[in-house]
N, C-alpha and C. Protein backbone atom coordinates (compact mmCIF):
# COMPACT_ATOMS: atom_id res chain seq x y z
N UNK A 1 -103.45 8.65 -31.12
CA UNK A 1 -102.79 9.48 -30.13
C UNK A 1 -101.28 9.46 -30.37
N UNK A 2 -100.70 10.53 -30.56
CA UNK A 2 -99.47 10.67 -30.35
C UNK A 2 -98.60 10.56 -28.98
N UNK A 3 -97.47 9.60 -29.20
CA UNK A 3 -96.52 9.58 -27.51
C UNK A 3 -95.03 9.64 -27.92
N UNK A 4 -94.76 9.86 -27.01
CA UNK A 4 -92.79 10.13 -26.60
C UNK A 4 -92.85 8.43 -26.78
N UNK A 5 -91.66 7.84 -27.49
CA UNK A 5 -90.64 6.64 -27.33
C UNK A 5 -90.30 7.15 -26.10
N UNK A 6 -89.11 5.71 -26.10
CA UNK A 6 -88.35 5.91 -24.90
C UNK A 6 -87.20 6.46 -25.68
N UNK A 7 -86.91 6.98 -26.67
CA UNK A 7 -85.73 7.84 -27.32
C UNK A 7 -86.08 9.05 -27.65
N UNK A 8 -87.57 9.35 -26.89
CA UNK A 8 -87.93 10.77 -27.09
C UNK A 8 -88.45 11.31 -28.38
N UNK A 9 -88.61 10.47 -29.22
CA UNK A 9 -89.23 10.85 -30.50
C UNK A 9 -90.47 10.88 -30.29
N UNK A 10 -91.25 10.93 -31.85
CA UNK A 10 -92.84 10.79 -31.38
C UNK A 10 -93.77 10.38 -32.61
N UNK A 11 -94.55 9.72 -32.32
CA UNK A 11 -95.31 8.84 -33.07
C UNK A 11 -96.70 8.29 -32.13
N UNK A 12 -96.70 7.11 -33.17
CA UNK A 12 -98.16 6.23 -32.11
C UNK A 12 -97.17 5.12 -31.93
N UNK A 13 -97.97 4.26 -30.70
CA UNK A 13 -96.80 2.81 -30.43
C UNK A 13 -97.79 1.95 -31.21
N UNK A 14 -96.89 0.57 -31.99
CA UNK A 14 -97.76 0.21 -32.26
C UNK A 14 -98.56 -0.89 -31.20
N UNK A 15 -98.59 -1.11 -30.34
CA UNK A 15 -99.41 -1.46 -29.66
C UNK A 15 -100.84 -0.51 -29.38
N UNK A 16 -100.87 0.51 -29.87
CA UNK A 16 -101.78 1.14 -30.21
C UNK A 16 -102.64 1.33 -31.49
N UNK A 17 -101.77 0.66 -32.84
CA UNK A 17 -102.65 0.37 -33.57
C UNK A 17 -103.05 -0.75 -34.04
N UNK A 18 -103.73 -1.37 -32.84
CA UNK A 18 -104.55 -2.84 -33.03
C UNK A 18 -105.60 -2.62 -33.99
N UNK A 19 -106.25 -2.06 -33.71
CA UNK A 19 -107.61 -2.13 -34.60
C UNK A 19 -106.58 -1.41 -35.97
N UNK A 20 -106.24 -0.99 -35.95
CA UNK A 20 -105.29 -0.50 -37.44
C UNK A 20 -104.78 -1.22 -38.04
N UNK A 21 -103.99 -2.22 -37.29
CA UNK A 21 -103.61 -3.76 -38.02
C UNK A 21 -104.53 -4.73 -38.38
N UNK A 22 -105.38 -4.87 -37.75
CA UNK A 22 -106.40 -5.98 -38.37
C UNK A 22 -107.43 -5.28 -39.35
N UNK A 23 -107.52 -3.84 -39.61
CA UNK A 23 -108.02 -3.14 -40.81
C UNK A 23 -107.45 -2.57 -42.03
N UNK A 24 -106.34 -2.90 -42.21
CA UNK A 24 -104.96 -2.68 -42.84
C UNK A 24 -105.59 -1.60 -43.79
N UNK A 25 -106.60 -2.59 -44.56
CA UNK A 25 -107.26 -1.62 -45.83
C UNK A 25 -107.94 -0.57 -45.60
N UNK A 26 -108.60 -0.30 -44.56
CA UNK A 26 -109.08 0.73 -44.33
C UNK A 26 -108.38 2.02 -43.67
N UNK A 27 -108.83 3.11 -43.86
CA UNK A 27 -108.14 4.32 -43.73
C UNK A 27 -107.57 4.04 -42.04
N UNK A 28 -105.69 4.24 -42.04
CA UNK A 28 -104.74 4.30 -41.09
C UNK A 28 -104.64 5.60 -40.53
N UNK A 29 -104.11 5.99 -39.47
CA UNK A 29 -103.99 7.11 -38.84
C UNK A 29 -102.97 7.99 -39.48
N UNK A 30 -103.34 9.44 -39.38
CA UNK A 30 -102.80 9.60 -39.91
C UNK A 30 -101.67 10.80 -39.42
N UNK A 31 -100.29 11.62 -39.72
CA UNK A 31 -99.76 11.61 -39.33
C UNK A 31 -99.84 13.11 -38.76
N UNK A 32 -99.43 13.62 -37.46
CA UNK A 32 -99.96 15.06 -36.89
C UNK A 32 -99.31 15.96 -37.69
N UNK A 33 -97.67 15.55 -37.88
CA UNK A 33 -96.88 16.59 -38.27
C UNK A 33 -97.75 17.40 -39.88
N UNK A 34 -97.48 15.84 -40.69
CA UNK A 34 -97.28 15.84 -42.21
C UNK A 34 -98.74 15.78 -42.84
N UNK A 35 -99.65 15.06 -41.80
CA UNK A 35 -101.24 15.34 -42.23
C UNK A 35 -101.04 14.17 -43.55
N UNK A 36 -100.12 13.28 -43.41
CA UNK A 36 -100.13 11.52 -44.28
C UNK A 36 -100.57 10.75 -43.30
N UNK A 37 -100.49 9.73 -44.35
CA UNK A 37 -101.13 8.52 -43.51
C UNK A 37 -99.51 7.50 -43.03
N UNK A 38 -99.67 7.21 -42.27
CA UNK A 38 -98.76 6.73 -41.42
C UNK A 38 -98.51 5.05 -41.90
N UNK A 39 -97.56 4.90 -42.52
CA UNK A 39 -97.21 3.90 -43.45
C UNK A 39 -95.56 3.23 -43.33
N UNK A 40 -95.28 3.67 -42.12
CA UNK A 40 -93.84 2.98 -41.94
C UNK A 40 -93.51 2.85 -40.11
N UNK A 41 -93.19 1.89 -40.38
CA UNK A 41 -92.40 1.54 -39.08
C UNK A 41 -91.06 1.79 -38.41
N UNK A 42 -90.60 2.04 -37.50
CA UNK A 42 -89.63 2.71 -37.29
C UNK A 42 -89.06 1.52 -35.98
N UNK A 43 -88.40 1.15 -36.50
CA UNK A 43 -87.73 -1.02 -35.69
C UNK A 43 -87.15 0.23 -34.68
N UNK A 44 -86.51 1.00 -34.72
CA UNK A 44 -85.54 1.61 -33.30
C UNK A 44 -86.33 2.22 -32.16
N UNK A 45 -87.21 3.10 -33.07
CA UNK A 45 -87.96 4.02 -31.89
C UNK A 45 -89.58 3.11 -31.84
N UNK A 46 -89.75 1.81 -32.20
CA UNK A 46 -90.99 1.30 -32.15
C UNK A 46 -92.28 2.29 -32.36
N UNK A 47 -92.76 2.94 -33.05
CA UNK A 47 -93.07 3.71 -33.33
C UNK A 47 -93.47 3.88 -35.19
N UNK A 48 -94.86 4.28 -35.20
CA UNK A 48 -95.25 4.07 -37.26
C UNK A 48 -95.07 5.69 -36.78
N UNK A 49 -94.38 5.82 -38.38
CA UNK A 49 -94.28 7.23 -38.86
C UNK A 49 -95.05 7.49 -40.55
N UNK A 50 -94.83 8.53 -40.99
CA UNK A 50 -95.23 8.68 -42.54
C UNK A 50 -94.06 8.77 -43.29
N UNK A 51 -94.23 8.72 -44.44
CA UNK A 51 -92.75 8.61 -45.46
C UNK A 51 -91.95 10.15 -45.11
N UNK A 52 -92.91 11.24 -45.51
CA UNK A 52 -92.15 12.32 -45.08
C UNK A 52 -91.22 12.64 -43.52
N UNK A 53 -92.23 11.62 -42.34
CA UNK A 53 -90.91 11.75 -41.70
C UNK A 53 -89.67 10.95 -41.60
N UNK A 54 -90.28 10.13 -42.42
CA UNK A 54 -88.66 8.78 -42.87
C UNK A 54 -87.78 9.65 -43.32
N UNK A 55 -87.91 10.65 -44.38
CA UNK A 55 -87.38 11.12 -45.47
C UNK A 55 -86.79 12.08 -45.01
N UNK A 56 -87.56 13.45 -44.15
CA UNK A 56 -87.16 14.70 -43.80
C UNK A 56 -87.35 15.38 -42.58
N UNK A 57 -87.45 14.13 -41.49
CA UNK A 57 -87.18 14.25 -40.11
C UNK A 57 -85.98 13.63 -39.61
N UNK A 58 -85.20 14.53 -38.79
CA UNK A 58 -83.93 14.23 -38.33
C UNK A 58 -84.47 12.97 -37.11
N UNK A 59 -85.52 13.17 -36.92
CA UNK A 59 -85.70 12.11 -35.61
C UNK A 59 -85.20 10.70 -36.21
N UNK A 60 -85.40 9.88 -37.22
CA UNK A 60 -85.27 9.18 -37.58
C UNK A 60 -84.46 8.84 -38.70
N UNK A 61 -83.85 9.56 -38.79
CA UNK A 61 -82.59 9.29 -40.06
C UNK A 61 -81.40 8.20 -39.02
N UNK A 62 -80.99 7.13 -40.25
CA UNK A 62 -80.18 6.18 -39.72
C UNK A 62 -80.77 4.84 -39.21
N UNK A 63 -82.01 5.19 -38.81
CA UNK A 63 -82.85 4.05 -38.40
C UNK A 63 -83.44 3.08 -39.03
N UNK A 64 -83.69 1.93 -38.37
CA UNK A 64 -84.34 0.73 -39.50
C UNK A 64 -85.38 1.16 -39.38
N UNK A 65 -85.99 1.43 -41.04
CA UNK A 65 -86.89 1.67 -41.30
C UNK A 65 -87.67 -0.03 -41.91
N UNK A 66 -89.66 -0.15 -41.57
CA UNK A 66 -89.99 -1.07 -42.36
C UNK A 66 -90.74 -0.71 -42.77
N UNK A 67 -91.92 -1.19 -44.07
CA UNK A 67 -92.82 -1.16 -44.63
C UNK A 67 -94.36 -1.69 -43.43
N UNK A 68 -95.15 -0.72 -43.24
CA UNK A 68 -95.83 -0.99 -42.07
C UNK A 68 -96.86 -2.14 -42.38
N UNK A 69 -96.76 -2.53 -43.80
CA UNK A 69 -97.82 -3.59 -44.46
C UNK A 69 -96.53 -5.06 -43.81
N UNK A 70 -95.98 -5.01 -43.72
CA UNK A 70 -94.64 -5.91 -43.75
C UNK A 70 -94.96 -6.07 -42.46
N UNK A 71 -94.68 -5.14 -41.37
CA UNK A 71 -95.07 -5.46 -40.25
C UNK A 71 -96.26 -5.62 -39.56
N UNK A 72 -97.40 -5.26 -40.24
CA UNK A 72 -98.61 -6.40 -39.60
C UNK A 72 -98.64 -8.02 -40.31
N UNK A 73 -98.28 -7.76 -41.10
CA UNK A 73 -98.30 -9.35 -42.20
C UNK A 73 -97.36 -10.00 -40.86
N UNK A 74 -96.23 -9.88 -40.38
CA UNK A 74 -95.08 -10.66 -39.55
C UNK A 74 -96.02 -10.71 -38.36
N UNK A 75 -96.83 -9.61 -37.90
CA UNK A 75 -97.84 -9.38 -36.61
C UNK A 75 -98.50 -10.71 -36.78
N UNK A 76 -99.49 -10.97 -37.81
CA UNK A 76 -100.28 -11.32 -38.22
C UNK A 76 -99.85 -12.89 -37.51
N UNK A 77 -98.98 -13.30 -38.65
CA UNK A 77 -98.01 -14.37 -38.91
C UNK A 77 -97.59 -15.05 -37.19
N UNK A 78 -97.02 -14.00 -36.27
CA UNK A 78 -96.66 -14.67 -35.34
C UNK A 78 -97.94 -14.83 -34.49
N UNK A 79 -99.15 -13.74 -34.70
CA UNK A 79 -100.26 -14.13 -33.75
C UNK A 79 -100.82 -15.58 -34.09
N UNK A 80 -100.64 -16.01 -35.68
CA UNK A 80 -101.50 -17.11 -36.06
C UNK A 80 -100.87 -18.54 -35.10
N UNK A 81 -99.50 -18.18 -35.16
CA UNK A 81 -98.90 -19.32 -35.23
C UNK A 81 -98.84 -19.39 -33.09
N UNK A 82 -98.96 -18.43 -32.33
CA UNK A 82 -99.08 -18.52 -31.06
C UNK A 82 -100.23 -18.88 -30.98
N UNK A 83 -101.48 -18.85 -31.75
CA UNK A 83 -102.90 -19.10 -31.44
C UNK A 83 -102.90 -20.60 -31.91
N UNK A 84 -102.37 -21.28 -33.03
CA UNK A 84 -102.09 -22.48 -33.24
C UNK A 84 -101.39 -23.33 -31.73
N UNK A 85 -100.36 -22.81 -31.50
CA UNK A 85 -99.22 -23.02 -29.88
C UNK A 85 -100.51 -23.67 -29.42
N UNK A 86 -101.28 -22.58 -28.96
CA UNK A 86 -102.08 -22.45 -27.70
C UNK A 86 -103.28 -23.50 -27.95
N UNK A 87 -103.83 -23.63 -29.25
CA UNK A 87 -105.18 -24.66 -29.63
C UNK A 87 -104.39 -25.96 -28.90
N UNK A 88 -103.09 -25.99 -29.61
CA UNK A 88 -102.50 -27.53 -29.29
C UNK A 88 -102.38 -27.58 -27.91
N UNK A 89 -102.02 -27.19 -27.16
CA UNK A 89 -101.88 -27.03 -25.70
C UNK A 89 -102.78 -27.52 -25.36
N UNK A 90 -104.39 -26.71 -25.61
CA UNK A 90 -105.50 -27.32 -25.21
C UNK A 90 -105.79 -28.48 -25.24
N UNK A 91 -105.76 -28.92 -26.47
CA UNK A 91 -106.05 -30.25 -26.70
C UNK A 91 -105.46 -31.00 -26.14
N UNK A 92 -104.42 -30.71 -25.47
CA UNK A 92 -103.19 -31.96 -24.41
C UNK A 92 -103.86 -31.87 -23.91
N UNK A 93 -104.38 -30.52 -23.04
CA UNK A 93 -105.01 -30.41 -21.74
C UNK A 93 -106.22 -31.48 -21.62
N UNK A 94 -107.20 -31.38 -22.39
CA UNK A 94 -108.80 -32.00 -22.61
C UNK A 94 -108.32 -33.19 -22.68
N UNK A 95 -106.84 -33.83 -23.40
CA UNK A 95 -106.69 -35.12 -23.45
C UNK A 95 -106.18 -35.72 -22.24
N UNK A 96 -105.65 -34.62 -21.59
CA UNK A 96 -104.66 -35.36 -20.15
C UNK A 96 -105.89 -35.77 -19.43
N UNK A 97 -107.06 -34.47 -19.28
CA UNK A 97 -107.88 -34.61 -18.44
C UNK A 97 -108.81 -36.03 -18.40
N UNK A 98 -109.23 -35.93 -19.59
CA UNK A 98 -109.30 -37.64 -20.31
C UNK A 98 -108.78 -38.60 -19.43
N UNK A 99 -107.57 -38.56 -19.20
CA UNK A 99 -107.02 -40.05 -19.07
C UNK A 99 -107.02 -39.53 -17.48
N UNK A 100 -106.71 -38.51 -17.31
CA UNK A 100 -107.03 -38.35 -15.10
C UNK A 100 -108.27 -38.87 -15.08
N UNK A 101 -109.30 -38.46 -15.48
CA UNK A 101 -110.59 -38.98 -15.02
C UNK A 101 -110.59 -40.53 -15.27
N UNK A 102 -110.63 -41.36 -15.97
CA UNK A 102 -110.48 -42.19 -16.60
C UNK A 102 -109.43 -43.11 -15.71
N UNK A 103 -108.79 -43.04 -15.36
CA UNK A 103 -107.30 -43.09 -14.39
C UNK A 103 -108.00 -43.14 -12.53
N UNK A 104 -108.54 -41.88 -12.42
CA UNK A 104 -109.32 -42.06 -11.19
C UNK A 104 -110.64 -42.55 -11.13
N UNK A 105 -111.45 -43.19 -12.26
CA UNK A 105 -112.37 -43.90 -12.36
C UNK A 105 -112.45 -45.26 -11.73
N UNK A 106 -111.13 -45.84 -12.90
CA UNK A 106 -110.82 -46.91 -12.56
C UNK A 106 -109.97 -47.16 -11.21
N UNK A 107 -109.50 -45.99 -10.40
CA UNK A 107 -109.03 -46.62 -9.04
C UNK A 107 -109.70 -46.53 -7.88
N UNK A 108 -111.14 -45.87 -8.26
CA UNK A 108 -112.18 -45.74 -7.52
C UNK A 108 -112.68 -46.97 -7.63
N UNK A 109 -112.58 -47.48 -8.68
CA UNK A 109 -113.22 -48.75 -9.02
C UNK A 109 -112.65 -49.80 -8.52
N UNK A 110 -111.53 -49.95 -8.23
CA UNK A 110 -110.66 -51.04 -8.13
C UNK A 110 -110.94 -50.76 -6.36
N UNK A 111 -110.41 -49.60 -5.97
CA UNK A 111 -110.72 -49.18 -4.73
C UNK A 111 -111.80 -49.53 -4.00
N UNK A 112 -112.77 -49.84 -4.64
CA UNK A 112 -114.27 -50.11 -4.31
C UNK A 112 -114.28 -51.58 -4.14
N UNK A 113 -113.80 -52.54 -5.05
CA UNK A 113 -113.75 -53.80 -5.29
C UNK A 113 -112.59 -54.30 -4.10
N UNK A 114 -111.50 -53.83 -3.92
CA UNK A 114 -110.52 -54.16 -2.88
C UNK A 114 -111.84 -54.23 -1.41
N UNK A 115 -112.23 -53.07 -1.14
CA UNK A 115 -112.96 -52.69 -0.09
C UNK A 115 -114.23 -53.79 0.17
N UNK A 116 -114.75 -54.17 -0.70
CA UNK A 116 -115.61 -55.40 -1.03
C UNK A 116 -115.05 -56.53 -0.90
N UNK A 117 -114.13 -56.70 -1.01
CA UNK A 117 -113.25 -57.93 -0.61
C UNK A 117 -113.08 -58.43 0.70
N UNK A 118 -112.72 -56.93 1.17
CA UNK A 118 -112.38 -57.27 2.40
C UNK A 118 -113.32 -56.97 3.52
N UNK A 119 -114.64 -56.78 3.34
CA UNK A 119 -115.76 -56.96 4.07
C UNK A 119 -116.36 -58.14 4.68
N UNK A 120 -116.32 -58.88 3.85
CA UNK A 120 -116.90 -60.15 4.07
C UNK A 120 -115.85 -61.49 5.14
N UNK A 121 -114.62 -60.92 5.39
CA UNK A 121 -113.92 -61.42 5.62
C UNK A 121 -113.77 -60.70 7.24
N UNK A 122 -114.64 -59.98 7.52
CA UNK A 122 -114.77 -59.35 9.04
C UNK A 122 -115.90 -60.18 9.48
């Protein structure tokens, strides 16, 4: 689907081509104007374009242009490394939980034994 940026140009966002990024190799969308396949990124207007409109659309002249293989590889790259973040997190979590249970075991326990103590003494 084609949309307006917020600079009024027009393209796909790439938050729209998820399944396009994780299929890199397989056939990309392709472009309405130029009828290419849509192979560049456009860093200003967030937005993949095709070479012809890198080249011979005024919308985007001046702009950082990237290589759209470049920018799922960096996609890629920062999803791996937030999904790494997040495994480790877990594992604190499962370990904290560990030692709470473990922690309120033993003061149930101790709790229990205090309470036994002081029964016999009524």
């Amino acid at each position: 689907a084609v949309v307006s940026t917020q600079s009024g140009h027009y393209g796909r966002g790439v938050d729209q081509l998820t399944d396009d990024i994780t299929n890199l190799d397989e056939t990309l969308a392709v472009c309405q104007v130029h009828s290419e396949q849509l192979s560049i990124y456009c860093n200003d207007c967030k937005t993949v374009i095709c070479s012809n409109c890198a080249l011979f659309e005024s919308d985007h002249v001046n702009h950082d242009l990237s290589s759209l293989k470049s920018v799922c590889r960096n996609y890629r790259r920062e999803v791996n490394e937030l999904k790494e973040m997040i495994q480790a997190s877990q594992e604190k979590i499962v370990r904290s939980q560990h030692i709470l249970r473990r922690s309120f075991h033993n003061y149930t326990k101790e709790k229990e034994q205090c309470f036994q103590q002081m029964v016999p003494s009524f």
